[in-house]
PDB file of N, CA and C in Angstrom:
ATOM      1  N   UNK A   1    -111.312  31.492 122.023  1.00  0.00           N
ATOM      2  CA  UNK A   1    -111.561  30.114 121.666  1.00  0.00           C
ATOM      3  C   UNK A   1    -112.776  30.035 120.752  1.00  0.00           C
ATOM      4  N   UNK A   2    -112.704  29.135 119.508  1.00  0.00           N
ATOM      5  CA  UNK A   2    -113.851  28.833 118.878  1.00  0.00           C
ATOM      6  C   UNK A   2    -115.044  28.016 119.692  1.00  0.00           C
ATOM      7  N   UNK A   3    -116.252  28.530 119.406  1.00  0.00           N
ATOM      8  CA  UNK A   3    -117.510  28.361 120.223  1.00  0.00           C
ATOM      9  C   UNK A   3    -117.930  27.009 119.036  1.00  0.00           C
ATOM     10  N   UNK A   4    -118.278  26.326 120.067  1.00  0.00           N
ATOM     11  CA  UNK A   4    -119.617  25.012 119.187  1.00  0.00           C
ATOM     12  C   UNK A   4    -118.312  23.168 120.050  1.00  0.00           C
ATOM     13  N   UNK A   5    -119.712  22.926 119.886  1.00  0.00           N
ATOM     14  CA  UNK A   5    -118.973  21.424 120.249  1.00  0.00           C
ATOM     15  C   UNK A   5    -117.804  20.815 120.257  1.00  0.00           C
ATOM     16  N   UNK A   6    -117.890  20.577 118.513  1.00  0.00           N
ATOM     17  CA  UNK A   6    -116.842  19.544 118.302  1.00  0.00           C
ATOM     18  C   UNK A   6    -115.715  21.009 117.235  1.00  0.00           C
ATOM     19  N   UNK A   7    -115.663  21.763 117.276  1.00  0.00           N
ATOM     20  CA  UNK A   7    -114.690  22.928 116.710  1.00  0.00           C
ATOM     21  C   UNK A   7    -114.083  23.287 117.679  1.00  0.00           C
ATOM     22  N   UNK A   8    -113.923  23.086 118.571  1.00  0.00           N
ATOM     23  CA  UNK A   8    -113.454  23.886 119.730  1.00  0.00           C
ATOM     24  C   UNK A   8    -112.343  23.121 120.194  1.00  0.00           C
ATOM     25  N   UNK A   9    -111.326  23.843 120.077  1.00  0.00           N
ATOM     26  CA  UNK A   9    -109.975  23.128 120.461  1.00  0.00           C
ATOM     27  C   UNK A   9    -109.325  22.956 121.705  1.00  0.00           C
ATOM     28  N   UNK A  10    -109.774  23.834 122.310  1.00  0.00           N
ATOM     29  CA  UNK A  10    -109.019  23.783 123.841  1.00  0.00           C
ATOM     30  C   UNK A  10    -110.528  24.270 124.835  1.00  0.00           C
ATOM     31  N   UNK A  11    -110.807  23.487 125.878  1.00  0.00           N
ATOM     32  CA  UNK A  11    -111.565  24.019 126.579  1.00  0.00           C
ATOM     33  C   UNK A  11    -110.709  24.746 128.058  1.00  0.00           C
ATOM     34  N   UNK A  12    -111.515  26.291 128.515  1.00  0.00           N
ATOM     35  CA  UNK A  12    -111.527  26.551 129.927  1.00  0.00           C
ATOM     36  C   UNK A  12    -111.990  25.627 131.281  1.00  0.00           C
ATOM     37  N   UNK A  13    -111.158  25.901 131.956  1.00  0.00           N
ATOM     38  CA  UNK A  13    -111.690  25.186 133.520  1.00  0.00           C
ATOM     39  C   UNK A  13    -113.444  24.986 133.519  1.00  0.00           C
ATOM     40  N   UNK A  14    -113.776  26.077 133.424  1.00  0.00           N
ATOM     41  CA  UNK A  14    -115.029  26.485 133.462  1.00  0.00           C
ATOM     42  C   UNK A  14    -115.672  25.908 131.972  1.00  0.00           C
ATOM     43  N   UNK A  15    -115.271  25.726 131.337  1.00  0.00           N
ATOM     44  CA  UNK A  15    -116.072  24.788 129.917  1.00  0.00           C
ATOM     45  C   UNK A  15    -115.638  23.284 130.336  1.00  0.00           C
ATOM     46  N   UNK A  16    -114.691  22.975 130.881  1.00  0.00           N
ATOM     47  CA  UNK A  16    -114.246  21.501 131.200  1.00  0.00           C
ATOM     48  C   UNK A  16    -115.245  21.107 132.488  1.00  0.00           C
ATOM     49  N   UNK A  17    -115.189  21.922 133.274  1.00  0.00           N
ATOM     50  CA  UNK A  17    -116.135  21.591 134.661  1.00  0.00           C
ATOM     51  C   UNK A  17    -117.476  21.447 134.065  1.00  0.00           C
ATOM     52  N   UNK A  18    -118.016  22.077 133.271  1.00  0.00           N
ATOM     53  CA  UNK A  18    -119.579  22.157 132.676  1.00  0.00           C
ATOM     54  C   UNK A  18    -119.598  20.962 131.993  1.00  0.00           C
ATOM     55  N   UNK A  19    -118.551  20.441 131.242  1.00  0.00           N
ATOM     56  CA  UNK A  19    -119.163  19.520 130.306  1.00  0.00           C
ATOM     57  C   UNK A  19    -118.980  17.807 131.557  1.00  0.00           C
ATOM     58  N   UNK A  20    -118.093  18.258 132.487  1.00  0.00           N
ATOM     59  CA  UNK A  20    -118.245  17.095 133.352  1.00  0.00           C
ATOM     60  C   UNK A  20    -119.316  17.177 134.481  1.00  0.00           C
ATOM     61  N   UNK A  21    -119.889  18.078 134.449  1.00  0.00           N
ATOM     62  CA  UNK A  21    -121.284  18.200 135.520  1.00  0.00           C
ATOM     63  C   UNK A  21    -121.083  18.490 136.836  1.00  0.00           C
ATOM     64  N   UNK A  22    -119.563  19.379 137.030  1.00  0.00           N
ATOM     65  CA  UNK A  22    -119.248  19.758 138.063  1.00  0.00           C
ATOM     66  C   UNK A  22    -118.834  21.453 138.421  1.00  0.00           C
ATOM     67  N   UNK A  23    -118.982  21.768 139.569  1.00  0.00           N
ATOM     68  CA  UNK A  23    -118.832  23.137 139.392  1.00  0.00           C
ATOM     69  C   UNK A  23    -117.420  23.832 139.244  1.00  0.00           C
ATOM     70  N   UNK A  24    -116.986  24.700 138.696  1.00  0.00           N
ATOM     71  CA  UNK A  24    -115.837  25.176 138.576  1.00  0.00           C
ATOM     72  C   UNK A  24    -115.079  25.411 139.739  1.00  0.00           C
ATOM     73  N   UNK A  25    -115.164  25.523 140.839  1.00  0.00           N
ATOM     74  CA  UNK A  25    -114.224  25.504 142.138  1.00  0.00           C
ATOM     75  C   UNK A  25    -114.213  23.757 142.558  1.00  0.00           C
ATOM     76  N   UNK A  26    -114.892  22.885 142.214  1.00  0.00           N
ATOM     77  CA  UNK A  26    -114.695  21.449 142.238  1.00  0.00           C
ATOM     78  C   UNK A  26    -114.056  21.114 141.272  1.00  0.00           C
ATOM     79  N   UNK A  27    -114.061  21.788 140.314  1.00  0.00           N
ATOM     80  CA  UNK A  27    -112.941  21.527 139.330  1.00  0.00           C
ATOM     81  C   UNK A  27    -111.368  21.440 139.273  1.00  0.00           C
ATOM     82  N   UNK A  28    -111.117  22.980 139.708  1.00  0.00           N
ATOM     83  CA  UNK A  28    -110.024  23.330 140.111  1.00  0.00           C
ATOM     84  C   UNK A  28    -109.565  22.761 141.212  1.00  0.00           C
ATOM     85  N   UNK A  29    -110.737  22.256 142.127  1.00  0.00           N
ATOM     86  CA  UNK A  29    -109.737  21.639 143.525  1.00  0.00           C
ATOM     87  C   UNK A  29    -109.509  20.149 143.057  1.00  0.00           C
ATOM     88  N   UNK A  30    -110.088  19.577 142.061  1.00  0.00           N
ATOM     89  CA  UNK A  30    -109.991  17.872 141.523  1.00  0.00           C
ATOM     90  C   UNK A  30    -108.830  18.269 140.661  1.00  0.00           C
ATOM     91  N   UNK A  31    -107.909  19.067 139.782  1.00  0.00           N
ATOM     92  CA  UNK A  31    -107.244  19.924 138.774  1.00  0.00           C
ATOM     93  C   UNK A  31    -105.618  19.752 139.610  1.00  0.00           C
ATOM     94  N   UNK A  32    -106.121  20.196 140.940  1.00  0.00           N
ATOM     95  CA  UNK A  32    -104.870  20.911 141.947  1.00  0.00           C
ATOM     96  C   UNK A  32    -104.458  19.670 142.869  1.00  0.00           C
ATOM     97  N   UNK A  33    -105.448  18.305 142.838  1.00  0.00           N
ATOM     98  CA  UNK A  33    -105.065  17.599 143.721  1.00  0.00           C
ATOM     99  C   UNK A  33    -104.596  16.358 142.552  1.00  0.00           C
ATOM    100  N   UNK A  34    -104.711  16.525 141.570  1.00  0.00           N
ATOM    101  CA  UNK A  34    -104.355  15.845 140.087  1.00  0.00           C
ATOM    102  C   UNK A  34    -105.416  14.579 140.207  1.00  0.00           C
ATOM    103  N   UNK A  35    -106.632  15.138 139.900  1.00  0.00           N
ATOM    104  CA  UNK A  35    -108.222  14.302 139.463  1.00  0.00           C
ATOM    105  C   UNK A  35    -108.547  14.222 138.135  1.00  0.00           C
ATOM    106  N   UNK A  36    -108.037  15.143 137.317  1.00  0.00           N
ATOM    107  CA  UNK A  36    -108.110  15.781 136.017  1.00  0.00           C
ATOM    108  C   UNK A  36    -107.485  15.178 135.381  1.00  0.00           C
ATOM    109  N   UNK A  37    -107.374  15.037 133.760  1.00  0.00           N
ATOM    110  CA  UNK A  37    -105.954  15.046 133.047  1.00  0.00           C
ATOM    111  C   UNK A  37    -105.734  16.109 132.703  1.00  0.00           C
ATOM    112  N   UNK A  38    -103.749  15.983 132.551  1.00  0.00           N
ATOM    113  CA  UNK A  38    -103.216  16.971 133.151  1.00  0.00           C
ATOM    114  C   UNK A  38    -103.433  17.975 132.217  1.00  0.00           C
ATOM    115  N   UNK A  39    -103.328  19.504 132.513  1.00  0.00           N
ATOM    116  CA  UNK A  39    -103.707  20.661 131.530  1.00  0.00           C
ATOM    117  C   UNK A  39    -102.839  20.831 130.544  1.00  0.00           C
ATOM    118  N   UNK A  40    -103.118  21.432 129.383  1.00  0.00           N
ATOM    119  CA  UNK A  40    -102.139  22.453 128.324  1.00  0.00           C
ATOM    120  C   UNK A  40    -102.566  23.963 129.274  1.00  0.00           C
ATOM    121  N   UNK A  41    -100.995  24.168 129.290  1.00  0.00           N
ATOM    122  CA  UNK A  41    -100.804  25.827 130.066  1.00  0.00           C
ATOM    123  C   UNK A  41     -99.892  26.302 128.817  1.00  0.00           C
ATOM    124  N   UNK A  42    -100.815  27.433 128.902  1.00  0.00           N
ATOM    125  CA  UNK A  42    -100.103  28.734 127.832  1.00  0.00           C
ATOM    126  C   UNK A  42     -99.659  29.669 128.507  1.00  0.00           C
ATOM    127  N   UNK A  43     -98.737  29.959 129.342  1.00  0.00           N
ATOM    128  CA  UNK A  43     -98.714  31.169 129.648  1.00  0.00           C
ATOM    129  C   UNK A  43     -99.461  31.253 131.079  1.00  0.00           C
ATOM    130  N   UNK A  44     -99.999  31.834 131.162  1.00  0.00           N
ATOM    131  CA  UNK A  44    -100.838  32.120 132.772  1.00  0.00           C
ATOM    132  C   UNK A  44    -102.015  31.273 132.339  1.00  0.00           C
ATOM    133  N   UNK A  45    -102.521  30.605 131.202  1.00  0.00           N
ATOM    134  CA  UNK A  45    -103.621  30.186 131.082  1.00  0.00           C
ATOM    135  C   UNK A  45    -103.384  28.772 131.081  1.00  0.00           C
ATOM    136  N   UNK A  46    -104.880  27.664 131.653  1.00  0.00           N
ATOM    137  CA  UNK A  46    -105.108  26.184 131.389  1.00  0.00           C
ATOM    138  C   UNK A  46    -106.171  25.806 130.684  1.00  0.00           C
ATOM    139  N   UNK A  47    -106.279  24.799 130.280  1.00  0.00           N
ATOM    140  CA  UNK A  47    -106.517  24.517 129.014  1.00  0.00           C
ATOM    141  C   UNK A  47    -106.590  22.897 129.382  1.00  0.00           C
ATOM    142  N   UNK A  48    -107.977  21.820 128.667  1.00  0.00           N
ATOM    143  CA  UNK A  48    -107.822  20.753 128.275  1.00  0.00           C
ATOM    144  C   UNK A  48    -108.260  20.383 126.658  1.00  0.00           C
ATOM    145  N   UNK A  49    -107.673  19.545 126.462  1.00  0.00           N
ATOM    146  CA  UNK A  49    -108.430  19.220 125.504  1.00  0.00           C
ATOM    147  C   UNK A  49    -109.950  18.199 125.103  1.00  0.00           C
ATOM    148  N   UNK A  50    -110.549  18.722 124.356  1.00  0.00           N
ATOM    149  CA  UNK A  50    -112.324  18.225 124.398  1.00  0.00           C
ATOM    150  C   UNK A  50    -111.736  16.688 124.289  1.00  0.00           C
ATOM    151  N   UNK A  51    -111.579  16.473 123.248  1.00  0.00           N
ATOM    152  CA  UNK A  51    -110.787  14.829 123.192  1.00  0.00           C
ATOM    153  C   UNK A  51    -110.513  14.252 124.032  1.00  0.00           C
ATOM    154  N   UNK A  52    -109.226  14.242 124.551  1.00  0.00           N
ATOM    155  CA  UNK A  52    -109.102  13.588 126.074  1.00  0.00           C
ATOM    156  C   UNK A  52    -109.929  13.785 127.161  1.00  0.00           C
ATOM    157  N   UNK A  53    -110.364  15.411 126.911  1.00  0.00           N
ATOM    158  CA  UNK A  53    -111.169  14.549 128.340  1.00  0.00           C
ATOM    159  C   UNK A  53    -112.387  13.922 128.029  1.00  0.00           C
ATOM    160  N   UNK A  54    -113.492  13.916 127.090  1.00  0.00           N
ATOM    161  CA  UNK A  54    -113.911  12.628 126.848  1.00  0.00           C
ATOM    162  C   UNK A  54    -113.707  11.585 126.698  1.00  0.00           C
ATOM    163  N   UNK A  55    -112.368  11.205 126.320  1.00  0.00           N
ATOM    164  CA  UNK A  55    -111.832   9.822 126.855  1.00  0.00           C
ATOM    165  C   UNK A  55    -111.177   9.878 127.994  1.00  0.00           C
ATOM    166  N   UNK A  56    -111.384  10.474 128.708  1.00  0.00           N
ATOM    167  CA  UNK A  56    -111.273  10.422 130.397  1.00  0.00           C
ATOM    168  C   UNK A  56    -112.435  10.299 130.920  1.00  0.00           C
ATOM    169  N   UNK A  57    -113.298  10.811 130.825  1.00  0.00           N
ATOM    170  CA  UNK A  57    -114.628  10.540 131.019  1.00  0.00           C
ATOM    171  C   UNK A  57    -114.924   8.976 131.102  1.00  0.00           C
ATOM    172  N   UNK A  58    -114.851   8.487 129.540  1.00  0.00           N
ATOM    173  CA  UNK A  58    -115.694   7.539 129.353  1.00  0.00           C
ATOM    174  C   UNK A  58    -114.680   6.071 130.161  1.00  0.00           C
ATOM    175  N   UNK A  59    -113.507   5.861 130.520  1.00  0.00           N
ATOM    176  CA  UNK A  59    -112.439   5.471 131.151  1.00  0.00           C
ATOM    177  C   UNK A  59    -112.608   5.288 132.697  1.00  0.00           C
ATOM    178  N   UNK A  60    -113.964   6.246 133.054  1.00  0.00           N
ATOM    179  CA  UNK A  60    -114.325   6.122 134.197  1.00  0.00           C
ATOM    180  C   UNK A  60    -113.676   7.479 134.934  1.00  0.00           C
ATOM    181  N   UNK A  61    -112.832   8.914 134.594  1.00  0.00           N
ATOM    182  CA  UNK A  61    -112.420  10.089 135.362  1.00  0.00           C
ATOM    183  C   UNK A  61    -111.811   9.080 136.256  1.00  0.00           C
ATOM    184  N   UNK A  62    -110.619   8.632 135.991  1.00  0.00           N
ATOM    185  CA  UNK A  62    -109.449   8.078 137.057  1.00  0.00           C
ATOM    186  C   UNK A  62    -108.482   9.493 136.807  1.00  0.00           C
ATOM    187  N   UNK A  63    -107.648   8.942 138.528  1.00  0.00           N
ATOM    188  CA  UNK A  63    -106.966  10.072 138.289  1.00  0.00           C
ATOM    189  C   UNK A  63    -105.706  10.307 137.893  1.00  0.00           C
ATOM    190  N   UNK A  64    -105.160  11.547 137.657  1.00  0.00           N
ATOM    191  CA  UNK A  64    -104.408  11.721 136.858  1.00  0.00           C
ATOM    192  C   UNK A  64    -103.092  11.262 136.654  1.00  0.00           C
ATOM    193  N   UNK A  65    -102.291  10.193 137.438  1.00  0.00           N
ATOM    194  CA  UNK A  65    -101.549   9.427 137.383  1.00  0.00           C
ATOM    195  C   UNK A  65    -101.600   7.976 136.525  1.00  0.00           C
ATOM    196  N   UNK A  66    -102.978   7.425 137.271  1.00  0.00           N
ATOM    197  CA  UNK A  66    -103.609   6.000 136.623  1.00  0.00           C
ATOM    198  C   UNK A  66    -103.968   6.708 134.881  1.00  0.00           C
ATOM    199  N   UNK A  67    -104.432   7.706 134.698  1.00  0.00           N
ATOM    200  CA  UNK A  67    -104.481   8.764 133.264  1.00  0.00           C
ATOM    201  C   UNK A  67    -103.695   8.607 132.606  1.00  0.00           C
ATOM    202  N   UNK A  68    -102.330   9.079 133.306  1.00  0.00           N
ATOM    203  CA  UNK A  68    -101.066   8.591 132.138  1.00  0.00           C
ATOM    204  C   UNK A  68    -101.156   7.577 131.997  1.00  0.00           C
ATOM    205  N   UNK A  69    -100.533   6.972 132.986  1.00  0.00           N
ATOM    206  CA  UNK A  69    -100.201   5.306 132.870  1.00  0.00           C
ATOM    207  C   UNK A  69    -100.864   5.093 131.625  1.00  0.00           C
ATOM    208  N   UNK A  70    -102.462   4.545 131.778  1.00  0.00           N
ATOM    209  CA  UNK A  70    -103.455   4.145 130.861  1.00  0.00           C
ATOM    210  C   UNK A  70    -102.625   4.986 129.317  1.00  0.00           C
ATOM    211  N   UNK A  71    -102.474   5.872 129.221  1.00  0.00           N
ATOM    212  CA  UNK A  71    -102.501   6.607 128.077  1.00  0.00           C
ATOM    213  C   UNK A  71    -101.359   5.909 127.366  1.00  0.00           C
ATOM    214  N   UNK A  72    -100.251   5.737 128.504  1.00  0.00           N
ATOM    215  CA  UNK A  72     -98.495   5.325 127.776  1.00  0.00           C
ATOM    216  C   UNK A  72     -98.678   3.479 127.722  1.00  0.00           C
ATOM    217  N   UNK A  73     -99.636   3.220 127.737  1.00  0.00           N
ATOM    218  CA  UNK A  73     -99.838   1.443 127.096  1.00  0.00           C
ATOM    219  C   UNK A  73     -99.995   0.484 128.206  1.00  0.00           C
TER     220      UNK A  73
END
């Protein structure tokens, strides 16, 4: 993955948990109980994007149902 802020296209669990101020096993258990919006999976790998989840963030981190919804109008 490209390194730096706003270049960076897909973040790790562990880059997504950091930039939300939470630890990476609180991540994954908010991820697994659908707290998150939902991942890009490649393969064995997950993935969010910096974009959405700053506008998940700023939306208030609802979870990932009320996420869609919000998203589809």
């Amino acid at each position: 993955m490209a390194k730096g802020n706003d270049s960076q296209l897909l973040l790790t669990a562990a880059e997504a948990a950091k930039r939300c101020g939470c630890s990476i096993r609180t991540w994954r258990t908010r991820d697994r109980i659908g707290l998150t919006p939902p991942p890009i999976r490649i393969g064995r790998s997950v993935y969010w994007r910096p974009e959405e989840l700053s506008a998940w963030v700023e939306a208030g981190c609802p979870d990932r149902k009320t996420w869609l919804e919000q998203q589809r109008g």
